[in-house]
N, C-alpha and C. Protein backbone atom coordinates (compact mmCIF):
# COMPACT_ATOMS: atom_id res chain seq x y z
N UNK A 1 23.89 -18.74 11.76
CA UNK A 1 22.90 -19.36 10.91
C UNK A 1 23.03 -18.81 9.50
N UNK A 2 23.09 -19.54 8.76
CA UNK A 2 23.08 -19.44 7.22
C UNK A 2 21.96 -19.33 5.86
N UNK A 3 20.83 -20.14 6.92
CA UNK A 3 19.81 -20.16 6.12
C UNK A 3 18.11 -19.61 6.95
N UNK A 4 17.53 -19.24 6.01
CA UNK A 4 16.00 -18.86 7.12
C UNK A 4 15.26 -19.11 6.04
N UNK A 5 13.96 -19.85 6.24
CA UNK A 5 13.16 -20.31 5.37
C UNK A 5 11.93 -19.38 5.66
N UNK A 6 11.21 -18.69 4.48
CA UNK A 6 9.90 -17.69 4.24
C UNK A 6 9.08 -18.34 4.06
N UNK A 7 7.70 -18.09 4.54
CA UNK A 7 6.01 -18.84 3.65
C UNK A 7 5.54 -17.50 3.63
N UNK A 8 5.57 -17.41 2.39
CA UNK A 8 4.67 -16.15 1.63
C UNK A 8 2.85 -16.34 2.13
N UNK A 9 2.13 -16.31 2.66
CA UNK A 9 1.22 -16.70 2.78
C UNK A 9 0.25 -16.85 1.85
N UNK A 10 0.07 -15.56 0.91
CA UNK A 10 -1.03 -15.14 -0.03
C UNK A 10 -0.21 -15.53 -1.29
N UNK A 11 -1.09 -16.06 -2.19
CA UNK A 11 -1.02 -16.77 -3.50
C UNK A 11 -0.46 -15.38 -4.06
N UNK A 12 -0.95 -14.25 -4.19
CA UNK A 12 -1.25 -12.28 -4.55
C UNK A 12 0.03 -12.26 -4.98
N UNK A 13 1.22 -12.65 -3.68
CA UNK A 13 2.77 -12.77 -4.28
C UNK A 13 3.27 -13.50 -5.46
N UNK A 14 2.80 -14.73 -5.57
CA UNK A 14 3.46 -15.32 -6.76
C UNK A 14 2.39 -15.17 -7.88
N UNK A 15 1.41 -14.63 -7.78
CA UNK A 15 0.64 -14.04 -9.06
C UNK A 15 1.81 -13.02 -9.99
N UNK A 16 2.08 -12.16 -9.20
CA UNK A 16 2.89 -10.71 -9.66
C UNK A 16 4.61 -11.69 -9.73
N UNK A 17 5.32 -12.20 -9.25
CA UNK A 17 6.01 -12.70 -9.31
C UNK A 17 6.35 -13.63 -10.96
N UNK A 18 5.04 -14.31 -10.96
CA UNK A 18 5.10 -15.11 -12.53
C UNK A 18 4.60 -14.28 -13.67
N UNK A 19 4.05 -13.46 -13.09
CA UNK A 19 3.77 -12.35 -14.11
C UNK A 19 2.86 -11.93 -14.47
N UNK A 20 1.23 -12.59 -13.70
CA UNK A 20 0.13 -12.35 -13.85
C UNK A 20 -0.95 -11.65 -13.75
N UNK A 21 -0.04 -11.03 -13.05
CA UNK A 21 -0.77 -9.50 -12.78
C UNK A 21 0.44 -8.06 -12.05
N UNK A 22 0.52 -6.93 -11.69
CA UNK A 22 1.03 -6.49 -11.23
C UNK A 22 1.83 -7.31 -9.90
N UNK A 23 3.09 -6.70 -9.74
CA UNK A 23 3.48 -7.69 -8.45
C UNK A 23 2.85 -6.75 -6.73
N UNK A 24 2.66 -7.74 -5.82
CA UNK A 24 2.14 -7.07 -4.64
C UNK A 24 3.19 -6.33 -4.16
N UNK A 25 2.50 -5.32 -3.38
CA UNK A 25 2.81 -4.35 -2.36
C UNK A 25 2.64 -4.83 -1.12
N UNK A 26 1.90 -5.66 -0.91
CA UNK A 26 1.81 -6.06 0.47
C UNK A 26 1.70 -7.60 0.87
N UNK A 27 2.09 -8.19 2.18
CA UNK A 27 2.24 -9.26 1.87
C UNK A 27 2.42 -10.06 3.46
N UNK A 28 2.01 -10.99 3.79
CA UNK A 28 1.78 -11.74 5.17
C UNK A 28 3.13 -12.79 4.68
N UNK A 29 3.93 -12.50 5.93
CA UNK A 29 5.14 -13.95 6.06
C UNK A 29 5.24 -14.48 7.26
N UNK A 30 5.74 -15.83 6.84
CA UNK A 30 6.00 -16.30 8.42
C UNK A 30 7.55 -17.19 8.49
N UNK A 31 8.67 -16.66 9.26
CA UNK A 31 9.63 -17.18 9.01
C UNK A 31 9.95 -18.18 9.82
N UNK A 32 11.01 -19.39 9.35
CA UNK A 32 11.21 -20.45 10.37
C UNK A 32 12.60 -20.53 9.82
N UNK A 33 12.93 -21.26 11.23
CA UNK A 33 15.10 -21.67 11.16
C UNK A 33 14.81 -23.27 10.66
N UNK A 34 14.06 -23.74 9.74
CA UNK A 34 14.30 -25.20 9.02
C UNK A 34 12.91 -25.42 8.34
N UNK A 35 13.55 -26.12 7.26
CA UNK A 35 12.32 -26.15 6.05
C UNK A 35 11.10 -27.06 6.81
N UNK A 36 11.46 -27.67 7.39
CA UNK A 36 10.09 -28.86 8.11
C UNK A 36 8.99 -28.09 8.97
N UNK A 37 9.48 -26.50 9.07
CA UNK A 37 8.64 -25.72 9.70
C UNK A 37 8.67 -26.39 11.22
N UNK A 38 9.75 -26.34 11.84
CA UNK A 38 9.63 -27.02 12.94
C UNK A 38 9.79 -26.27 13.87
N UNK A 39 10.65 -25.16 13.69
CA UNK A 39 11.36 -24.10 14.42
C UNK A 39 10.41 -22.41 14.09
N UNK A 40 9.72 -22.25 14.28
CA UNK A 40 8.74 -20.88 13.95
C UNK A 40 9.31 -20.32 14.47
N UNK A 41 9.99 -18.95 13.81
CA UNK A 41 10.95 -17.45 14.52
C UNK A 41 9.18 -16.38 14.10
N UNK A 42 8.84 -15.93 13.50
CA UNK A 42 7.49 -15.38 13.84
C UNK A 42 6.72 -14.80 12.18
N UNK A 43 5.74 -14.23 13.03
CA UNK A 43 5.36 -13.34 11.11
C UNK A 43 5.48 -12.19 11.36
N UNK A 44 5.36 -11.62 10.33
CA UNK A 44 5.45 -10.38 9.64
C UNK A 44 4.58 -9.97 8.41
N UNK A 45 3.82 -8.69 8.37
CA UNK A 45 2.95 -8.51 7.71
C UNK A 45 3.90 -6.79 6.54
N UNK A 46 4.75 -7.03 5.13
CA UNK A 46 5.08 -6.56 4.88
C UNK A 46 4.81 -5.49 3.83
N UNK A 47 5.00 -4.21 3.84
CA UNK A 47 4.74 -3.05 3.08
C UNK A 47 4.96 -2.19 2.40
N UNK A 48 5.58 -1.76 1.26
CA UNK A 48 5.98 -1.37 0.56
C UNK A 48 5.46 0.36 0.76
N UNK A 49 5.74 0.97 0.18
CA UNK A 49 5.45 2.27 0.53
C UNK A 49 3.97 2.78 -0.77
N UNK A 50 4.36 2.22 -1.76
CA UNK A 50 2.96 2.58 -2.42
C UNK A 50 2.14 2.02 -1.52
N UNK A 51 1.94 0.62 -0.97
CA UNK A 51 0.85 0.51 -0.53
C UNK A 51 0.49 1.16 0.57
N UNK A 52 1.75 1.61 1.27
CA UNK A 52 1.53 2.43 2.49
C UNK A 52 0.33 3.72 2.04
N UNK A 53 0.51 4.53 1.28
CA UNK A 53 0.34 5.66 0.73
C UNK A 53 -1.48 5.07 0.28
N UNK A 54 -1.31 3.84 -0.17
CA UNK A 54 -2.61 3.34 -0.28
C UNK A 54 -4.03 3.61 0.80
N UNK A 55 -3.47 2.75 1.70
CA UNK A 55 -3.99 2.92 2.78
C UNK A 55 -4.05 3.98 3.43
N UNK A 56 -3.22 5.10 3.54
CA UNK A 56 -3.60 6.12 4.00
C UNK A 56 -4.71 6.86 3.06
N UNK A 57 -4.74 7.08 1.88
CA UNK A 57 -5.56 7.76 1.03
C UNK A 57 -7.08 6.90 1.34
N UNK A 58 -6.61 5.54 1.56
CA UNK A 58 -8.39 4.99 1.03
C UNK A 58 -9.08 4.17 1.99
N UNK A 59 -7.52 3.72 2.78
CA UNK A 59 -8.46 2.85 3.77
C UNK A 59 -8.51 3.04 4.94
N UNK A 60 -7.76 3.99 5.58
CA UNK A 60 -7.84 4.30 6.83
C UNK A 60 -8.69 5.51 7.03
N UNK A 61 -9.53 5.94 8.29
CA UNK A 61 -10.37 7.28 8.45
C UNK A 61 -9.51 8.44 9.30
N UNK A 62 -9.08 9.17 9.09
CA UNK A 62 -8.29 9.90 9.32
C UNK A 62 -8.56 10.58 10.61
N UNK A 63 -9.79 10.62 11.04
CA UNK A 63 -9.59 10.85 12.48
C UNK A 63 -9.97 9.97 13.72
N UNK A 64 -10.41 8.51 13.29
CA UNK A 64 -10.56 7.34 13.93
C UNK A 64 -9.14 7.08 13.92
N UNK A 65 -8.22 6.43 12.92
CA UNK A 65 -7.17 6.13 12.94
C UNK A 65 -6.10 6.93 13.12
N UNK A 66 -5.89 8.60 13.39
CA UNK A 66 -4.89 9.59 13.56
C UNK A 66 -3.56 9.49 13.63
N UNK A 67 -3.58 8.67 14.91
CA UNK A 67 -2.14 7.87 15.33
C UNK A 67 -1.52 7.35 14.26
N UNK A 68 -2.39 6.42 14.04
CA UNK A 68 -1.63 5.26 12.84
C UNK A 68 -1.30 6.04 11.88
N UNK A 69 -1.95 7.20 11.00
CA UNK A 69 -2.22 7.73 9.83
C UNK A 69 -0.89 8.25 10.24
N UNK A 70 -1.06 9.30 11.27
CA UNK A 70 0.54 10.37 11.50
C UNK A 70 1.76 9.14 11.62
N UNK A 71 1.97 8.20 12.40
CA UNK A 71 2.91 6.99 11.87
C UNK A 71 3.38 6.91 10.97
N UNK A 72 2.05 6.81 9.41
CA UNK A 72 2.66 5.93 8.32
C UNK A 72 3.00 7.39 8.05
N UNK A 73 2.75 8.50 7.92
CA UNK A 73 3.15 9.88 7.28
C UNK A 73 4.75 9.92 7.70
N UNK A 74 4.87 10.04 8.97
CA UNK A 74 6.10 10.04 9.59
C UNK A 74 6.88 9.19 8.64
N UNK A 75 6.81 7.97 8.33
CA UNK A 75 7.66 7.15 7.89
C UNK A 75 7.84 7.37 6.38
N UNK A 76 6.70 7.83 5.69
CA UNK A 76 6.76 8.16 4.24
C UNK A 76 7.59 9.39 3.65
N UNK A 77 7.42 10.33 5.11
CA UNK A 77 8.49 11.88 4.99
C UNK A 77 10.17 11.71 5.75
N UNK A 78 9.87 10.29 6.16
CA UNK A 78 11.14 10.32 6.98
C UNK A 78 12.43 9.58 6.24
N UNK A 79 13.18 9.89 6.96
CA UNK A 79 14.83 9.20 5.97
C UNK A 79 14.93 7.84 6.29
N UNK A 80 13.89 7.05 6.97
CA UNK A 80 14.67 5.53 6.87
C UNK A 80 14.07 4.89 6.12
N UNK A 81 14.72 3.70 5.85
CA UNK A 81 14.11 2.90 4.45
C UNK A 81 13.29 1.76 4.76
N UNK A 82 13.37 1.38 6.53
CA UNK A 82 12.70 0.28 6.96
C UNK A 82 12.22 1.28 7.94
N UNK A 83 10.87 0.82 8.41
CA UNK A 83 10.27 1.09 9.74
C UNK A 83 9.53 -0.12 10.14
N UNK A 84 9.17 0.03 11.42
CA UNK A 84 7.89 -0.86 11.55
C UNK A 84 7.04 -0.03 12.62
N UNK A 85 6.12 -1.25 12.70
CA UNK A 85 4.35 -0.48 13.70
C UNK A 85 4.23 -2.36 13.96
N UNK A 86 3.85 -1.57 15.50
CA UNK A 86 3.34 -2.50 16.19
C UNK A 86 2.12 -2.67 16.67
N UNK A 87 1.40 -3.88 16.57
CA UNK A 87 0.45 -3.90 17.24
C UNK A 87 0.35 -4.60 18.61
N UNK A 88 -0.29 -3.96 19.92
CA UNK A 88 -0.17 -4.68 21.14
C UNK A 88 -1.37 -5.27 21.58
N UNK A 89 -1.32 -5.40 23.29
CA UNK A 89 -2.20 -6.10 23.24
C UNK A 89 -2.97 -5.25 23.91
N UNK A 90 -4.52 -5.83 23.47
CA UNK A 90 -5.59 -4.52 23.67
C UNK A 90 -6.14 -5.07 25.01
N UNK A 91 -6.48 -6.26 24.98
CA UNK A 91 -7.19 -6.94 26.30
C UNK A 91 -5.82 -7.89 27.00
N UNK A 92 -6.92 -8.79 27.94
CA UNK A 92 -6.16 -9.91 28.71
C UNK A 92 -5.77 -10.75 27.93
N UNK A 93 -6.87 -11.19 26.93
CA UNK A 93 -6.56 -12.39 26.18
C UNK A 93 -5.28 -11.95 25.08
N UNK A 94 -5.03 -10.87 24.30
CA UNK A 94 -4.09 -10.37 23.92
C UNK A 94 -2.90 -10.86 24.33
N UNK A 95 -2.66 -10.96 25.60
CA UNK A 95 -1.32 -11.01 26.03
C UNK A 95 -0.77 -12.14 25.90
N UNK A 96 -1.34 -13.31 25.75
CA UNK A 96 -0.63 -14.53 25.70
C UNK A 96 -0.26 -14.81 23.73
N UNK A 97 -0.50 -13.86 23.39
CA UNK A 97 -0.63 -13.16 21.52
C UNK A 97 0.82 -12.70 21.74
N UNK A 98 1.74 -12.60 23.19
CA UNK A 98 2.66 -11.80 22.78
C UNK A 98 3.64 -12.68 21.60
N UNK A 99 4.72 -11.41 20.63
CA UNK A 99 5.85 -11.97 20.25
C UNK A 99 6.84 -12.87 21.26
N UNK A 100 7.33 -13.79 20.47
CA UNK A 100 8.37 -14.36 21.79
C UNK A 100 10.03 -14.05 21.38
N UNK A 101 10.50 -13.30 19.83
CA UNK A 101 11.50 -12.59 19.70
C UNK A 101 11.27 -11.11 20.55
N UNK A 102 13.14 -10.65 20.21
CA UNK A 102 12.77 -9.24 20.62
C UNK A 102 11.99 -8.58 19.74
N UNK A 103 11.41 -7.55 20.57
CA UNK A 103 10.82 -6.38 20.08
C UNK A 103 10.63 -5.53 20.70
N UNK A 104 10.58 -4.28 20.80
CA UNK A 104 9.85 -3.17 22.07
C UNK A 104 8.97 -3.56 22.79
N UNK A 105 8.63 -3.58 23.79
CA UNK A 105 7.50 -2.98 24.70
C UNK A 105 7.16 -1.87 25.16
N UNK A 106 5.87 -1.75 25.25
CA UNK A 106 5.12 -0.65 25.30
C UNK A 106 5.26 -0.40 27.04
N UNK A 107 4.35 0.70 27.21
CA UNK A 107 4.53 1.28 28.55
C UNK A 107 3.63 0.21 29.56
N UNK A 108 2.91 -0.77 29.08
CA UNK A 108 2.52 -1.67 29.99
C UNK A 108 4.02 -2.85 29.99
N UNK A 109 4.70 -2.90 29.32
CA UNK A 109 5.62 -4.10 29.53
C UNK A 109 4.94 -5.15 28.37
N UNK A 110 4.60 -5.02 27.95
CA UNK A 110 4.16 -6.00 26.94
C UNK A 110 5.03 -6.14 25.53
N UNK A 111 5.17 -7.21 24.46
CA UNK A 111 5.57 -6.92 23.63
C UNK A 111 4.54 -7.15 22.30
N UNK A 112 4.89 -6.84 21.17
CA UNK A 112 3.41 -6.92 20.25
C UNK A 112 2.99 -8.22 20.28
N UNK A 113 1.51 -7.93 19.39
CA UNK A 113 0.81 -9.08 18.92
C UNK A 113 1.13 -9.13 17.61
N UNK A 114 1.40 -8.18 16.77
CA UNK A 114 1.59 -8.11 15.29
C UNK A 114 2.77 -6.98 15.08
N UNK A 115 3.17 -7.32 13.97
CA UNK A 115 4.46 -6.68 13.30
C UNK A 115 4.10 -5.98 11.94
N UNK A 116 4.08 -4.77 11.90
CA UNK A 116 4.27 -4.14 10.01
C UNK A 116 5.62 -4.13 10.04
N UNK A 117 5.75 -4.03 9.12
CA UNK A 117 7.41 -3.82 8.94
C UNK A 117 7.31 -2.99 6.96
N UNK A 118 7.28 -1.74 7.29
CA UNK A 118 7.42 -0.62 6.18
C UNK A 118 8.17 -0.69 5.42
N UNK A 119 8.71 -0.92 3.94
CA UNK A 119 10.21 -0.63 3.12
C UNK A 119 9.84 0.57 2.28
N UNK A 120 10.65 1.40 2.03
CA UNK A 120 11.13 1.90 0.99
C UNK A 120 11.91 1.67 -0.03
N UNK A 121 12.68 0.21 -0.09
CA UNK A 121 13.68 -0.45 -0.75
C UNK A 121 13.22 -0.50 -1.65
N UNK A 122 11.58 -0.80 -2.21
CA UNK A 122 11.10 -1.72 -3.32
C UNK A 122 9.74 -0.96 -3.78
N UNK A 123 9.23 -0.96 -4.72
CA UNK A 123 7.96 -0.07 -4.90
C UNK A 123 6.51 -1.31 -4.48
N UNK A 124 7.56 -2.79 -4.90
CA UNK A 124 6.57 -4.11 -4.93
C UNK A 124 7.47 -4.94 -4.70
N UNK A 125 6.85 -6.03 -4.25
CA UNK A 125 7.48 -7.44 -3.92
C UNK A 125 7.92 -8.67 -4.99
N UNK A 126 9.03 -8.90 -5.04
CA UNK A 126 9.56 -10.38 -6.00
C UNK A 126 10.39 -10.51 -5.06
N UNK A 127 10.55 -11.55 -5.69
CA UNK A 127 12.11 -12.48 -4.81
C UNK A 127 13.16 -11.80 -4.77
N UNK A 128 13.50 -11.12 -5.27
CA UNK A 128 14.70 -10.49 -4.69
C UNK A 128 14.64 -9.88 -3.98
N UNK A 129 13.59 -8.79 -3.83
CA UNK A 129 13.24 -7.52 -3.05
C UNK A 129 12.85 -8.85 -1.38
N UNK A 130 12.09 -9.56 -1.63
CA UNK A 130 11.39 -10.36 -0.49
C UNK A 130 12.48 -11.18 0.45
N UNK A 131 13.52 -11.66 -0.07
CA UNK A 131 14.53 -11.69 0.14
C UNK A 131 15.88 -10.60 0.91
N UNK A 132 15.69 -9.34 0.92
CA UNK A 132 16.06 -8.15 1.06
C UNK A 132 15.60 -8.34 2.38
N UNK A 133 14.01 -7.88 2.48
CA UNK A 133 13.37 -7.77 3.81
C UNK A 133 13.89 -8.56 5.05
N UNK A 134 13.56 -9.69 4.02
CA UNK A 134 13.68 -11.00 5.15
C UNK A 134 15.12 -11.12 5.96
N UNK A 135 16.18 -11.17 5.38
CA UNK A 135 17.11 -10.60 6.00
C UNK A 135 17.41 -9.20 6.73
N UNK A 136 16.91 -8.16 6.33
CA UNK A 136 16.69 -7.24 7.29
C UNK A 136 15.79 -7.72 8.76
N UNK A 137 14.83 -8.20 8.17
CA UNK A 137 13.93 -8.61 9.24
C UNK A 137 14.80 -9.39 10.95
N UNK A 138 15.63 -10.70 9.74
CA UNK A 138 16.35 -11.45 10.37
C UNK A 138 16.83 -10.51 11.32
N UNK A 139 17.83 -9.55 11.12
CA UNK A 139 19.06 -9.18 11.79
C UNK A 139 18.39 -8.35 13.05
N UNK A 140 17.00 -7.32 12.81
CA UNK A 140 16.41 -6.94 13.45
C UNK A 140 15.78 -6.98 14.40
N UNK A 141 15.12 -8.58 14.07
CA UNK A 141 14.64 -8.69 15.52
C UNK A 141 15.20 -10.44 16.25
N UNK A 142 16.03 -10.99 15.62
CA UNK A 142 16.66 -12.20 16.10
C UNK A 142 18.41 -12.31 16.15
N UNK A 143 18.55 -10.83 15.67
CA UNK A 143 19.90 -10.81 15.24
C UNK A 143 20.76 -12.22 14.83
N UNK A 144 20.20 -12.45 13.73
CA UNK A 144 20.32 -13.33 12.72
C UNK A 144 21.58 -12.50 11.30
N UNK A 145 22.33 -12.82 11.23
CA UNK A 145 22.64 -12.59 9.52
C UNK A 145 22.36 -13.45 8.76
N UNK A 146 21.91 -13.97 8.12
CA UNK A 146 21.53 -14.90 7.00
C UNK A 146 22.05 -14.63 5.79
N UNK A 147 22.49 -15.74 5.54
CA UNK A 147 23.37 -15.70 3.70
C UNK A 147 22.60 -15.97 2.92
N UNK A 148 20.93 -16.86 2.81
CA UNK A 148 20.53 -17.55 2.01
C UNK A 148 19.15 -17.42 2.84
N UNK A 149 18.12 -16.94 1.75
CA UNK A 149 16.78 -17.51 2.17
C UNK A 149 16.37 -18.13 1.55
N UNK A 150 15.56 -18.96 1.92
CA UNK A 150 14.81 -20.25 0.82
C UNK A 150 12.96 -20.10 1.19
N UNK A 151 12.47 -19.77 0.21
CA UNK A 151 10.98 -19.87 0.36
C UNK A 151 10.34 -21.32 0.15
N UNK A 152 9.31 -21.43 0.91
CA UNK A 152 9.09 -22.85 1.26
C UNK A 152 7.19 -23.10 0.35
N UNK A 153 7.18 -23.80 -0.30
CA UNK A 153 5.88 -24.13 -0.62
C UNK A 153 5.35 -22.96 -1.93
N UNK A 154 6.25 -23.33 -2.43
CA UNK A 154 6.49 -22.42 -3.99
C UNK A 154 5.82 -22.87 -4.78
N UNK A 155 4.53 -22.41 -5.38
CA UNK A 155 3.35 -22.90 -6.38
C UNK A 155 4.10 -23.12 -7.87
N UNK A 156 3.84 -24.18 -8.60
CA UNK A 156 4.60 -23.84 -10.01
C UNK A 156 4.02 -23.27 -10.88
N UNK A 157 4.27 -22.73 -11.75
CA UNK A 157 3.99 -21.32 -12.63
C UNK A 157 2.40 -21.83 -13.04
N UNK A 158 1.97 -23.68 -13.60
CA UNK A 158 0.76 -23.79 -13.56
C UNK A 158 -0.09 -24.11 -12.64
N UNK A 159 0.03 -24.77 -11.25
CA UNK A 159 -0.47 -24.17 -10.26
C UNK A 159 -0.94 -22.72 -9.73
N UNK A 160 -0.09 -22.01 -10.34
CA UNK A 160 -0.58 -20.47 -9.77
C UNK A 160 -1.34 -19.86 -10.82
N UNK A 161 -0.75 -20.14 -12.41
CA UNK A 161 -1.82 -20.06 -13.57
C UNK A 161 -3.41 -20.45 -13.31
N UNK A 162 -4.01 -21.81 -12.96
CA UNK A 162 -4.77 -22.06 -12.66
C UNK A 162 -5.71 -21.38 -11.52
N UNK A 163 -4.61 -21.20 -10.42
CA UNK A 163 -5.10 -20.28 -9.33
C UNK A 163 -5.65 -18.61 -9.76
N UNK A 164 -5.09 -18.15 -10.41
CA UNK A 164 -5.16 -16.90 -10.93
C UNK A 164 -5.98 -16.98 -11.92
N UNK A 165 -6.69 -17.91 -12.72
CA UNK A 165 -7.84 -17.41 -13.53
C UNK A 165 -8.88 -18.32 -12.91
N UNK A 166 -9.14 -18.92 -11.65
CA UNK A 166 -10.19 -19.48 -10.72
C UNK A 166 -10.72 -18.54 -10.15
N UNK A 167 -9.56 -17.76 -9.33
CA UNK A 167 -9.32 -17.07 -7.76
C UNK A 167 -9.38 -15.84 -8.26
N UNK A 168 -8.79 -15.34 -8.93
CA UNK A 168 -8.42 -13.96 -9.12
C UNK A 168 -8.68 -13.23 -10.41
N UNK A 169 -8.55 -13.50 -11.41
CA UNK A 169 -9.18 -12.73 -12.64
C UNK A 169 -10.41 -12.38 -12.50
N UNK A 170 -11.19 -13.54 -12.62
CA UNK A 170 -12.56 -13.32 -12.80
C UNK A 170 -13.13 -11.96 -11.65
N UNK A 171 -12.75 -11.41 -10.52
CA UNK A 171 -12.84 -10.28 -10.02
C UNK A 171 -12.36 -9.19 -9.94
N UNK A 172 -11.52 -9.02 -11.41
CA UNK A 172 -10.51 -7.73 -12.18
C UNK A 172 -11.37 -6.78 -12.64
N UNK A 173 -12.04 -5.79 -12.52
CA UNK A 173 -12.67 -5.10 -12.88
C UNK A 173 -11.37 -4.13 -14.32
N UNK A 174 -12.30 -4.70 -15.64
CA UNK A 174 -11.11 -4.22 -17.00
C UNK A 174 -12.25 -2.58 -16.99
């Protein structure tokens, strides 16, 4: 396969992308093998390491969340440049939530409901860097190489202009 098509989910990306504010650190995707969205390979919820560092400082409680916290630490002190964290399934209804690519399973046999997937590659997200992932992503869990990603449902610079002083300025604290 040659090509894998991205949906950025959150507008947040092509804000920072066109230039309208800082570019994101974090970011919800969902990849498919054809632009008609016909073929869904899965999502991914992606992270940059500032924001990692974010969340540990502000949004997580450090001894409710422990696990997770020692995770993202692990990965912030550790030598690889990608990680991920999984989320499984907590109940019954969970389970039919499973991934249907590979991925680990846990000690029940299950495989996740959700995917982080950590970089160190990038401090923030643009197209090139998003592009990066996504092919990592590819090879990782569909063993895919991909030559070409194409993002699908790309706002134009005044579409997202408009969006960004509706949606998003007006709650910038200057």
């Amino acid at each position: 396969m040659k090509t894998l098509f991205v949906h950025v989910r959150h507008l947040l990306f092509w804000y920072g992308v066109y230039g309208f504010c800082k570019k994101s650190c974090n970011d919800e995707i969902t990849l498919y093998m054809d632009e008609q969205k016909d073929n869904f390979l899965g999502y991914f919820d992606v992270l940059t390491q500032p924001c990692l560092i974010n969340v540990l400082n502000n949004e997580l409680d450090k001894i409710e969340d422990k696990d997770f916290c020692s995770e993202i630490e692990g990965f912030i002190n550790g030598n690889l440049d990608v990680g991920y964290s999984y989320i499984y399934p907590r109940d019954q209804e969970d389970i039919s939530h499973q991934v249907t690519h590979s991925a680990p399973m846990n000690n029940n046999v299950h495989k996740p409901i959700y995917i982080y997937v950590w970089s160190k590659l990038s401090e923030a997200w643009d197209i090139s860097s998003m592009e990066k992932i996504v092919k990592i992503i590819a090879n990782d869990f569909f063993r895919l190489n991909i030559e070409e990603v194409k993002f699908l449902e790309i706002p134009t610079y005044e579409e997202t202009k408009v969006s960004y002083q509706r949606d998003y300025e007006p709650y910038i604290q200057k």
